[in-house]
Protein backbone atom coordinates (compact mmCIF):
# COMPACT_ATOMS: atom_id res chain seq x y z
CA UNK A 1 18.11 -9.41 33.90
CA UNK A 2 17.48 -6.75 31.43
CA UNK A 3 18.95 -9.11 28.17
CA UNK A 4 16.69 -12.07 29.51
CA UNK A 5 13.77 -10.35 29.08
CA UNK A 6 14.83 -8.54 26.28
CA UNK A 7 15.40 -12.26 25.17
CA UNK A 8 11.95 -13.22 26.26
CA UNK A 9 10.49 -10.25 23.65
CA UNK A 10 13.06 -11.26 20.75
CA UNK A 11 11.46 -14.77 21.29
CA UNK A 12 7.94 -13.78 21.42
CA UNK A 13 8.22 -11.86 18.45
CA UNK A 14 9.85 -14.26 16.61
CA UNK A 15 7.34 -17.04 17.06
CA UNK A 16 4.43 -14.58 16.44
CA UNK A 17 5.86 -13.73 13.30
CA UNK A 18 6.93 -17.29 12.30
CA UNK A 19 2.74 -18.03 12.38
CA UNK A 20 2.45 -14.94 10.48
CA UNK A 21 4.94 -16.75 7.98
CA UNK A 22 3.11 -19.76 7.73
CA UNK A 23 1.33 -20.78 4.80
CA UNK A 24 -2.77 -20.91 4.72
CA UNK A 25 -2.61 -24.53 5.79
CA UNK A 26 0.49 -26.77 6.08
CA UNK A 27 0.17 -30.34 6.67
CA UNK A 28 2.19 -32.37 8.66
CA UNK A 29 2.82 -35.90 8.56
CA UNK A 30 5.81 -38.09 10.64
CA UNK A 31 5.60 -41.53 11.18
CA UNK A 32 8.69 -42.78 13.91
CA UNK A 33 7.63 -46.45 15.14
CA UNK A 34 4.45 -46.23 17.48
CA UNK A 35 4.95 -42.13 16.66
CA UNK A 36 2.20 -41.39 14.22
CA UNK A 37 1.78 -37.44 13.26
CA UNK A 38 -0.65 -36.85 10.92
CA UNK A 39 -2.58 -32.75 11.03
CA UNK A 40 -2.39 -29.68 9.20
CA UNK A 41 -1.51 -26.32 10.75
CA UNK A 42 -3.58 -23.56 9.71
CA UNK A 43 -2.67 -20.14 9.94
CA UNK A 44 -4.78 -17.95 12.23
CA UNK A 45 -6.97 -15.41 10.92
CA UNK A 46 -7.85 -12.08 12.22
CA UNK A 47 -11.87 -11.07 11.90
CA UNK A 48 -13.32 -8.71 14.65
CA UNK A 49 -15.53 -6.12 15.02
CA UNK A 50 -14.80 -2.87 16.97
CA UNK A 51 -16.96 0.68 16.97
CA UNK A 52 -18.88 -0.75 14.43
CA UNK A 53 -15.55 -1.40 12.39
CA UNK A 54 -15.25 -4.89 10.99
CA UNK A 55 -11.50 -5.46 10.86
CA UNK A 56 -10.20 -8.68 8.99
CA UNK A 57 -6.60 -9.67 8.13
CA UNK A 58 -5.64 -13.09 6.53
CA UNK A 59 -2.13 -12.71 6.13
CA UNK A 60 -1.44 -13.87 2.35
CA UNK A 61 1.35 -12.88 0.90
CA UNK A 62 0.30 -9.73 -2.08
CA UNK A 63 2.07 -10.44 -4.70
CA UNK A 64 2.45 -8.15 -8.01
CA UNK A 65 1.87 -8.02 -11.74
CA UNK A 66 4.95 -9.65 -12.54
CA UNK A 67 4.60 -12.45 -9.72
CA UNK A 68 1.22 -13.93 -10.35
CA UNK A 69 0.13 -12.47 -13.79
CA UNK A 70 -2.40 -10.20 -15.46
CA UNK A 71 -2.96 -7.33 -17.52
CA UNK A 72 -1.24 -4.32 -17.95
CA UNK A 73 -3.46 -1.03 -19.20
CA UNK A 74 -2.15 2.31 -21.22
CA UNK A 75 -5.19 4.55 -21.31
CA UNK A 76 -5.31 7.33 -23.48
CA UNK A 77 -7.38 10.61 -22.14
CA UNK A 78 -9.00 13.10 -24.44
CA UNK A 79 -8.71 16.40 -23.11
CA UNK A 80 -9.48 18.36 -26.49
CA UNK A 81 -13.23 19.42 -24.89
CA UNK A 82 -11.81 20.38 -21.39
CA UNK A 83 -10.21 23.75 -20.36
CA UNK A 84 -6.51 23.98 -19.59
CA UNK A 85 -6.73 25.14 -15.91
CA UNK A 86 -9.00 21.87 -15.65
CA UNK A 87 -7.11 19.09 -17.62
CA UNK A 88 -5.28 18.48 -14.20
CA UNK A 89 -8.27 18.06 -12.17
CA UNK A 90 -9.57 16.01 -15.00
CA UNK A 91 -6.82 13.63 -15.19
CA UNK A 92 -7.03 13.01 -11.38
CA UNK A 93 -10.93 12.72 -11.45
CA UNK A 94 -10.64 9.94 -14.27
CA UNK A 95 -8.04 8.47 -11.82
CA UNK A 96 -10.27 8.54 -8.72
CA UNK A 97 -13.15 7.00 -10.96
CA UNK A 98 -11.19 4.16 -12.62
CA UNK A 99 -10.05 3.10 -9.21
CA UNK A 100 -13.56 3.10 -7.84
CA UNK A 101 -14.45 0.53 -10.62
CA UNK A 102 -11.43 -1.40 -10.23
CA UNK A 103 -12.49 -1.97 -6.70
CA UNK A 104 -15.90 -2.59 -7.54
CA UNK A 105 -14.60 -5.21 -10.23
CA UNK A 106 -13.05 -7.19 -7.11
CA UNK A 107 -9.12 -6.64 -8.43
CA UNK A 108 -6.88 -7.02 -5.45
CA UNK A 109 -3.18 -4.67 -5.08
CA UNK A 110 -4.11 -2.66 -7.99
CA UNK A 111 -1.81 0.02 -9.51
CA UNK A 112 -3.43 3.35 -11.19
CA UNK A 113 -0.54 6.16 -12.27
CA UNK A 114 -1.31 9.01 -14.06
CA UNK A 115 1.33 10.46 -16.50
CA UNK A 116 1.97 13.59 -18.95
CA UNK A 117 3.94 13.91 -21.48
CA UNK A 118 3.84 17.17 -23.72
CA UNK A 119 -0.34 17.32 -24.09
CA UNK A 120 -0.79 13.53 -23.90
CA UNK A 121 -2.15 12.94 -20.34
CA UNK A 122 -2.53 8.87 -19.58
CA UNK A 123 -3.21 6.04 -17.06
CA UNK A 124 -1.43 3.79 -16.57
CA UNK A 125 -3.52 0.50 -14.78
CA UNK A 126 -2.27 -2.65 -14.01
CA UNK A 127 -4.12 -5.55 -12.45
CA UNK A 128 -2.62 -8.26 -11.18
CA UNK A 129 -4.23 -11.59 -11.03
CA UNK A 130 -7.39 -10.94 -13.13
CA UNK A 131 -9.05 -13.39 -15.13
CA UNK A 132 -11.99 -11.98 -17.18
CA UNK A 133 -9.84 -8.92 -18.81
CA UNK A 134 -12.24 -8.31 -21.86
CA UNK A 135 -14.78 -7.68 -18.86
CA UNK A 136 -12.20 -5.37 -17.09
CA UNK A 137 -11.39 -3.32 -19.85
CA UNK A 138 -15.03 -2.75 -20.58
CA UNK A 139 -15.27 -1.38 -17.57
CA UNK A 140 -12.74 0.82 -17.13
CA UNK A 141 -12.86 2.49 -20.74
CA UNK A 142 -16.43 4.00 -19.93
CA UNK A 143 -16.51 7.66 -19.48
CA UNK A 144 -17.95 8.54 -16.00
CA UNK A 145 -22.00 8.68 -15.52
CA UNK A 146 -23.03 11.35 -12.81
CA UNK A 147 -26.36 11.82 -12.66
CA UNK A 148 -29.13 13.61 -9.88
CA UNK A 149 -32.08 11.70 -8.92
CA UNK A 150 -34.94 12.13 -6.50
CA UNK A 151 -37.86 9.95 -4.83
CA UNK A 152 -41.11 9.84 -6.19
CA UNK A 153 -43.56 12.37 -4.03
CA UNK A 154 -45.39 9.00 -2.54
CA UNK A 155 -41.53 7.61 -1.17
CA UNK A 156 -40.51 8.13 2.14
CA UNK A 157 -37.30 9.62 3.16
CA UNK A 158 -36.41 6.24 4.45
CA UNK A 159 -37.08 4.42 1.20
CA UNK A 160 -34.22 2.28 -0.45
CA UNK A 161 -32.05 3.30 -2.79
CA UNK A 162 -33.54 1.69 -5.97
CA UNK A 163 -36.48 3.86 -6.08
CA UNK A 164 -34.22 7.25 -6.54
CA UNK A 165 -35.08 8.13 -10.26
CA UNK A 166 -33.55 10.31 -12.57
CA UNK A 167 -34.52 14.00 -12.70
CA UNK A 168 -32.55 14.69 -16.44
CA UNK A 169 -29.96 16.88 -14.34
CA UNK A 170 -26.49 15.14 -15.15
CA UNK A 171 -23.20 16.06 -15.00
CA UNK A 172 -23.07 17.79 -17.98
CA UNK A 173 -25.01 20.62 -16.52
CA UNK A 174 -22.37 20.60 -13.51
CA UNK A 175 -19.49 23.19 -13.95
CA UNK A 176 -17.09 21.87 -11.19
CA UNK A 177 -17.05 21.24 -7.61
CA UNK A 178 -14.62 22.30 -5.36
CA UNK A 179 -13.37 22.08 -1.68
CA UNK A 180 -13.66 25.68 0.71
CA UNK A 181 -13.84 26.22 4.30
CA UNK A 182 -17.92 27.60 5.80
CA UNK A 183 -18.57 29.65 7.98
CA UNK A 184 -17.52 27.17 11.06
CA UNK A 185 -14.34 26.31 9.59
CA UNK A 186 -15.27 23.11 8.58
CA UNK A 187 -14.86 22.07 5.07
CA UNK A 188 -17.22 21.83 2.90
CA UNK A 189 -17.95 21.00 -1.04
CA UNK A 190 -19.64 24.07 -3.77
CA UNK A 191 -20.94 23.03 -6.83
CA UNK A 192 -22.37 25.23 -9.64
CA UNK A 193 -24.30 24.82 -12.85
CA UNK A 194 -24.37 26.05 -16.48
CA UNK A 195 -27.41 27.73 -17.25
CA UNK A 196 -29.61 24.51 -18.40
CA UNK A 197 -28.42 23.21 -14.97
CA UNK A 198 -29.15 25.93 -12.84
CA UNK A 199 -33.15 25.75 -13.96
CA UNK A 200 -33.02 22.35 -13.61
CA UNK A 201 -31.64 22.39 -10.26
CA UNK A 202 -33.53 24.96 -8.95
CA UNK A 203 -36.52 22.89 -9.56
CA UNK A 204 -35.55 19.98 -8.38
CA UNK A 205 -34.63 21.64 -4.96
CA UNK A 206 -37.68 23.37 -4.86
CA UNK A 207 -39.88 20.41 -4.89
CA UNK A 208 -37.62 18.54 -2.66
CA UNK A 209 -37.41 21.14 0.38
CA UNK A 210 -36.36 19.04 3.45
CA UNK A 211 -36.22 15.74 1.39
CA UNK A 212 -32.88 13.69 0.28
CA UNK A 213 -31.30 14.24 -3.16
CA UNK A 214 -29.03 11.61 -4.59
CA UNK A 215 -26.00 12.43 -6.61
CA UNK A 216 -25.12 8.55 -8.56
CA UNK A 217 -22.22 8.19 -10.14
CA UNK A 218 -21.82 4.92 -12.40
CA UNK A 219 -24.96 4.00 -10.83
CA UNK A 220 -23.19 4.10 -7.34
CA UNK A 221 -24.37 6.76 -4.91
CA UNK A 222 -21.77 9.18 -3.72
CA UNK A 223 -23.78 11.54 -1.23
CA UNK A 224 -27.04 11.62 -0.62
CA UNK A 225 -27.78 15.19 1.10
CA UNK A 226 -30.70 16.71 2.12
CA UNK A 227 -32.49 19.51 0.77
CA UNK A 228 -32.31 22.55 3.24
CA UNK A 229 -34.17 25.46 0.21
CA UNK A 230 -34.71 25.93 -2.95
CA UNK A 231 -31.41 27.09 -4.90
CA UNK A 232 -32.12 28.98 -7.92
CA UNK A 233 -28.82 30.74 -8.33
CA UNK A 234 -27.02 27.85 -9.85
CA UNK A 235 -24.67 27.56 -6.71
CA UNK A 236 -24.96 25.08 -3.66
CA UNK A 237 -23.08 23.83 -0.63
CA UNK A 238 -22.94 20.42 0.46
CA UNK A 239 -22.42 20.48 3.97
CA UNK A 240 -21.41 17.78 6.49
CA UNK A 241 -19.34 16.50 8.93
CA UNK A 242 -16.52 16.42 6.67
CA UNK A 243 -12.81 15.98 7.70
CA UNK A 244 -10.43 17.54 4.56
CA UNK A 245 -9.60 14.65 2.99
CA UNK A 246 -13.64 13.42 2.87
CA UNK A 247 -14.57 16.75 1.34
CA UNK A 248 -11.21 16.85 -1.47
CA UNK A 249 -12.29 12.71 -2.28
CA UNK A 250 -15.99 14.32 -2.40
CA UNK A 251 -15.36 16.91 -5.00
CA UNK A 252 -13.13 14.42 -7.07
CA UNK A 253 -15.78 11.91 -7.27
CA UNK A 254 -17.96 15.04 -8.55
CA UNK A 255 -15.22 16.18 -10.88
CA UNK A 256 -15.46 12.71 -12.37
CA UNK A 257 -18.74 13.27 -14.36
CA UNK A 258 -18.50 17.00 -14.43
CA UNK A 259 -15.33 16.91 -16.22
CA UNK A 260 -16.18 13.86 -17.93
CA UNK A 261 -13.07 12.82 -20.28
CA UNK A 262 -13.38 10.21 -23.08
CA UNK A 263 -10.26 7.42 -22.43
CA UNK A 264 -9.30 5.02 -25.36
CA UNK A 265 -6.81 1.94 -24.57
CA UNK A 266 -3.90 1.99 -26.46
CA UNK A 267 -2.03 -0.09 -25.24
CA UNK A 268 -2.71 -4.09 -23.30
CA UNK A 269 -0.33 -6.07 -22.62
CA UNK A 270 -1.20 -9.39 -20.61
CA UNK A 271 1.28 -10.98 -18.62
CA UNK A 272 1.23 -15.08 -17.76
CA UNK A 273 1.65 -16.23 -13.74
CA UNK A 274 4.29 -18.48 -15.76
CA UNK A 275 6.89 -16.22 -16.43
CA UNK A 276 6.48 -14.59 -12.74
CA UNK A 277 6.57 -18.16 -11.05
CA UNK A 278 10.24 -18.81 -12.95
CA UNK A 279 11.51 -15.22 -12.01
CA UNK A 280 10.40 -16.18 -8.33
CA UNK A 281 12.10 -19.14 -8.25
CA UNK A 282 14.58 -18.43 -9.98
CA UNK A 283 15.60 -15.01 -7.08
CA UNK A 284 14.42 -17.18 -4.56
CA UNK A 285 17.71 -19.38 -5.57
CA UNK A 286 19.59 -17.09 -6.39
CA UNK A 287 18.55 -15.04 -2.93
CA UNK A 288 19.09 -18.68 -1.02
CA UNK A 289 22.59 -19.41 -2.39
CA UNK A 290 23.61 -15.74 -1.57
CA UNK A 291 22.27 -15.75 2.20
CA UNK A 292 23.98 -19.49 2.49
CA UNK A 293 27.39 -18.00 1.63
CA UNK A 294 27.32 -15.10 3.93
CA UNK A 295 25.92 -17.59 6.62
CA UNK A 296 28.96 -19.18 6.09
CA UNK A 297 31.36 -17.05 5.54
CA UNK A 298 30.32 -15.49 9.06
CA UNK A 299 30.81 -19.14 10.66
CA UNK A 300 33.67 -19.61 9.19
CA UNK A 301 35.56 -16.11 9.90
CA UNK A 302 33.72 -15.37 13.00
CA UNK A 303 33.08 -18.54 14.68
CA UNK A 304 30.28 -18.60 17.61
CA UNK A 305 30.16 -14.82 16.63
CA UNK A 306 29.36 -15.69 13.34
CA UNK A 307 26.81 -18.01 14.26
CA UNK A 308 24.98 -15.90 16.87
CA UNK A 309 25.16 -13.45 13.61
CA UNK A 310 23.40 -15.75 11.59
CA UNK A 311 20.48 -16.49 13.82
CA UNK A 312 19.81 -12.74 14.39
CA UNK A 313 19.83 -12.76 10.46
CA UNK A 314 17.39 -15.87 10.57
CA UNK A 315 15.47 -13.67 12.74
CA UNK A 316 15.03 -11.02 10.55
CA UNK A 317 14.24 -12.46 7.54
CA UNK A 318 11.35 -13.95 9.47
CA UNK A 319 10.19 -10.36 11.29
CA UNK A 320 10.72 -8.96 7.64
CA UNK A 321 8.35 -11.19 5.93
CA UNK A 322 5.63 -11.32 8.49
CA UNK A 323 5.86 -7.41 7.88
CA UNK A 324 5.50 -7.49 4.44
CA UNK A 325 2.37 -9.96 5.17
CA UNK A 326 0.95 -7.57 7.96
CA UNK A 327 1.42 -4.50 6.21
CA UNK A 328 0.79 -5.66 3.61
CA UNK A 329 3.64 -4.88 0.81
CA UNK A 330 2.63 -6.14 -2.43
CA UNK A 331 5.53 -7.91 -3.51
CA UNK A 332 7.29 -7.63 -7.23
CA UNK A 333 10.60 -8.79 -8.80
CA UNK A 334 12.42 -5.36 -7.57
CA UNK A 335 10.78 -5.38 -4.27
CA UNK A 336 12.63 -8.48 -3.72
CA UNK A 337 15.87 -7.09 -5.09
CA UNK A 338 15.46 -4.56 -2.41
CA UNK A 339 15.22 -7.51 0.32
CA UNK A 340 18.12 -9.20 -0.86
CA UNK A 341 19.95 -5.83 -0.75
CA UNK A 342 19.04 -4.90 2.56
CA UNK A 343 20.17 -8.32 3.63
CA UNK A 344 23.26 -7.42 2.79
CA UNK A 345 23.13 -4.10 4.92
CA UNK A 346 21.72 -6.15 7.85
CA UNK A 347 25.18 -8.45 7.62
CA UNK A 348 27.42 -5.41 6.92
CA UNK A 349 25.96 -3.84 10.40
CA UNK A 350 27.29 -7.30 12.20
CA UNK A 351 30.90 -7.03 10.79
CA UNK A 352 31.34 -3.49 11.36
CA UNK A 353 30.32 -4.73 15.00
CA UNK A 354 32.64 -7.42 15.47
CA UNK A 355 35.46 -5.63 13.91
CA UNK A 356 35.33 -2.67 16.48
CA UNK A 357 35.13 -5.53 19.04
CA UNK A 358 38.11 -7.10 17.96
CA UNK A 359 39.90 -3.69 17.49
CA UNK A 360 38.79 -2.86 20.90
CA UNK A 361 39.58 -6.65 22.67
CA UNK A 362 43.21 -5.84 21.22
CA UNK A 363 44.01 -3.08 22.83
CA UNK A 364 43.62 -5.56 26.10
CA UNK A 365 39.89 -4.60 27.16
CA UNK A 366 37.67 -6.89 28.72
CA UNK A 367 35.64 -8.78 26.13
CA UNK A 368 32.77 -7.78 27.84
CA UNK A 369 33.46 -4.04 27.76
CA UNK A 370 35.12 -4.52 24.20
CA UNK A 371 31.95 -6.25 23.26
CA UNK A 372 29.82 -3.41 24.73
CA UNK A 373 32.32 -0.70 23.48
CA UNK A 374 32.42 -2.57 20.18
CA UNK A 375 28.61 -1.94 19.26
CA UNK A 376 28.58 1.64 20.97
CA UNK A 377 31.56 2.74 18.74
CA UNK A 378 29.82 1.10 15.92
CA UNK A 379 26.97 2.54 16.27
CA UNK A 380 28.00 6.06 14.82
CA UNK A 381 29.00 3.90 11.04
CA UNK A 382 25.68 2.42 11.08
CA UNK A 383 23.92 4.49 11.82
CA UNK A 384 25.28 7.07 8.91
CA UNK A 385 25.68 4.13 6.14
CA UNK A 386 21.54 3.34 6.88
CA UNK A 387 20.29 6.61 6.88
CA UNK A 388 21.83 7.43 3.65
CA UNK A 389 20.50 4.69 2.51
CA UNK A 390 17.31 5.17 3.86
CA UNK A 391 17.00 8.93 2.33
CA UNK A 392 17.26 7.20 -0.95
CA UNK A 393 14.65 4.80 -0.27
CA UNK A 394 12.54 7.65 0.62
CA UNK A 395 13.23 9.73 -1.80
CA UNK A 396 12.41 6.74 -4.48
CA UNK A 397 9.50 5.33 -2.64
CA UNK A 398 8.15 9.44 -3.05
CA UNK A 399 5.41 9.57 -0.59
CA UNK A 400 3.98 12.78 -1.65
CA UNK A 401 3.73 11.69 -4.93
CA UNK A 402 6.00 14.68 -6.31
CA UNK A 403 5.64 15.07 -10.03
CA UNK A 404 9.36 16.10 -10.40
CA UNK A 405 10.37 12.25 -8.71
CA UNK A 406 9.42 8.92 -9.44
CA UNK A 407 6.69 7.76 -9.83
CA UNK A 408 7.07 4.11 -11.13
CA UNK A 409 4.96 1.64 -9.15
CA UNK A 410 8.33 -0.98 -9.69
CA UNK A 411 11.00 1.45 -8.39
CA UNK A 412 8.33 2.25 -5.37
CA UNK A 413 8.38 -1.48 -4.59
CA UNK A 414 12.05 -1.65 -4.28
CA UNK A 415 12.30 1.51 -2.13
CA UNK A 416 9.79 0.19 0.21
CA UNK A 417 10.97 -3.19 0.47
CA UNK A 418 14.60 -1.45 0.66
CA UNK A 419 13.34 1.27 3.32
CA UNK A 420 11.44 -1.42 5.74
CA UNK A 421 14.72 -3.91 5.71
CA UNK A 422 16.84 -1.24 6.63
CA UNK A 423 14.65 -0.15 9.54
CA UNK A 424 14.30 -3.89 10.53
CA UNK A 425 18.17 -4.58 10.22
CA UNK A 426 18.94 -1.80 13.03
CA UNK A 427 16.89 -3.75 15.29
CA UNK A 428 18.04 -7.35 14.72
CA UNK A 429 21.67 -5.98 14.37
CA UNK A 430 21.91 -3.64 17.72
CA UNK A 431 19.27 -5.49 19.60
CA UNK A 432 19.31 -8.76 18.66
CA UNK A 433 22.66 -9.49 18.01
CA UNK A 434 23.75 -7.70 21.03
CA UNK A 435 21.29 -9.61 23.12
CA UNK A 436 21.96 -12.98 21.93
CA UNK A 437 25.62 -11.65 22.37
CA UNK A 438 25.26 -10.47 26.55
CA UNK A 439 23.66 -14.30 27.13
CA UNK A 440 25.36 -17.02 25.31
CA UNK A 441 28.68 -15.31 24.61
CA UNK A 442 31.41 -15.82 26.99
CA UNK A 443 34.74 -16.12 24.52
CA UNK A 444 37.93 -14.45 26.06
CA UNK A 445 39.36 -13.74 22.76
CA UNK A 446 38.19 -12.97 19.22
């Protein structure tokens, strides 16, 4: 009772994720004598609102630079007018800030690394898919703009945001912000000023006592607090209810046009869908050709073991995409390396499997027990082979973005893409397999 509705879940699952798999819209048209079939399916689309969260998911398929085309950005930072014990911070500000505009330009999947090497400190942007890349560029060579503005004495505090004007304080005049813990515990954001800064901000928040002050940057606003006193000491607080990662994204954003760092492109290199669409198709073949042979070879040396093999493998190369969709994984030419590689560890977990059955139906057990035996005795091989592999995954994918480990956006794809199969072939090989095993299997030898 227990492997039927285990059954009952595999199946569920599996047609869930076969929608997921679907294209945007598929048509479908079959024409059999008075039969006449002539729609198109359309994949479902997610869009609801919850807590005043809007929360959309269309399922496409993200594909990367070297899939679908686009640019690819070397830029050059000039750290000659910022202090040692700041380049760091600066790098990582111009980071933050070229991402912001990125999103802003409407680039989907974008990658944005930073890099050192000796005293050359760069970022490295791709965008996949863009069209308008003189545009682009434009926009991410700019140094950042932070600037302080107020509302006119006749504004409201409810006025819009178009009628904050500039008050001359910019972030030239702003030393550094940083991240530190108040009085409550809470975190919280400092910011001080040279001396040019600190008069101008101490006027400013003396004729704005218990009004808003806007800090823009790019001509975006990134907080708009309110003035609690006048701060003539060249040192203020922005308080809030501020988890740690708000306040540490907070202070970048402020970094950005305190530190402000002049970035040249030297290098652009532009990429045609083209030549992705022929390396697709051309691993898709290759990918096909490979997963036929193994299909067959498992028919062929296995029999109906081989074959219940193969539709646990069908299975989860359907769960596998529909993850990569859901997630989603943006896919490039070594993300799908690592797929067809973790195929291969999904088929390896099936014949270690059958080949403790067989070793255990030999020694004149039950083929029930020696099938039950088989995967619990198995169980220990797989389980070591995929966690090794695994750790490497990890350690390649490097989620803590560890200076001393990769931290190439391809390699990251094929660690992820590795890391997910593997986690997915421990289910379809132990649970599936076994399950389609318990219910259509009855063989009395192997």
């Amino acid at each position: 009772m227990r492997s039927h509705r285990l059954l009952i879940l595999i199946l569920a699952l599996t047609v869930i994720a076969t929608v997921i798999d679907l294209p945007a819209s598929l048509p479908l048209k079959f024409t059999y004598g008075p039969l006449h079939l002539d729609t198109t399916l359309t994949r479902p689309v997610i869009n609801f609102t919850f807590g005043g969260h809007t929360f959309q998911k269309d399922f496409n398929l993200k594909q990367g630079l070297d899939l679908q085309g686009g640019t690819h950005v070397v830029l050059q930072t000039d750290m000659s007018q910022i202090a040692a014990a700041d380049q760091a911070d600066a790098l990582e500000s111009a980071r933050s800030i070229i991402a912001r505009r990125v999103d802003l330009f409407g680039v989907a999947e974008p990658l944005i690394q930073t890099a050192q090497v000796g005293d050359d400190y760069r970022l490295i942007v791709e965008l996949a898919g863009i069209t308008n890349i003189n545009q682009a560029l434009d926009i991410i060579g700019q140094t950042a703009q932070l600037d302080f503005r107020e509302l006119p004495p006749e504004a409201t505090d409810a006025a819009s945001l178009d009628q904050f004007i500039l008050t001359g304080l910019t972030g030239k005049n702003l030393k550094k912000a940083s991240v530190q813990y108040g009085q409550t515990g809470a975190p919280e954001v400092t910011i001080s000023f040279d001396d040019t800064g600190q008069q101008l901000f101490g006027d400013l928040t003396s004729r704005n006592v218990n009004r808003p002050l806007a800090i823009f940057l790019d001509n975006l606003p990134v907080t708009i607090p309110t003035v609690n006193q006048a701060i003539t000491q060249g040192n203020a607080v922005i308080t809030g209810q501020f988890t740690l990662d708000q306040a540490k994204n907070l202070s970048i954003q402020l970094n950005a046009g305190a530190l402000p760092v002049p970035i040249a492109i030297v290098e652009q290199k532009n990429i045609g869908a083209s030549l992705g669409r022929e390396s697709v198709q051309k691993s898709l073949r290759a990918g096909l050709i490979g997963l036929e042979m193994v299909m067959l070879f498992m028919i062929l040396y296995y029999g109906w073991l081989g074959f219940l093999a193969d539709i646990a493998l069908i299975i989860y190369g359907i769960i596998t995409l529909a993850l990569y969709k859901f997630i989603p994984v943006t896919l490039t030419l070594p993300g799908l390396a690592g797929f067809l590689l973790s195929v291969g560890m999904a088929v390896d977990s099936n014949i270690l499997i059958f080949e403790r059955l067989k070793e255990e139906m030999r020694a004149g057990k039950p083929w029930r027990t020696a099938m039950e035996l088989g995967f619990g005795r198995a169980w220990d091989s797989i389980k070591d082979a995929n966690v090794a592999t695994l750790i490497t995954a990890i350690i390649l994918f490097n989620p803590l973005n560890w200076s001393f480990l990769n931290t190439s956006g391809m390699v990251r794809g094929f660690a992820l893409t590795l890391g997910l199969g593997i986690l997915i072939s421990l289910f379809t090989g132990i649970v599936v397999t076994r399950t389609l095993l318990r219910i259509f299997y009855r063989g009395k030898t192997v």
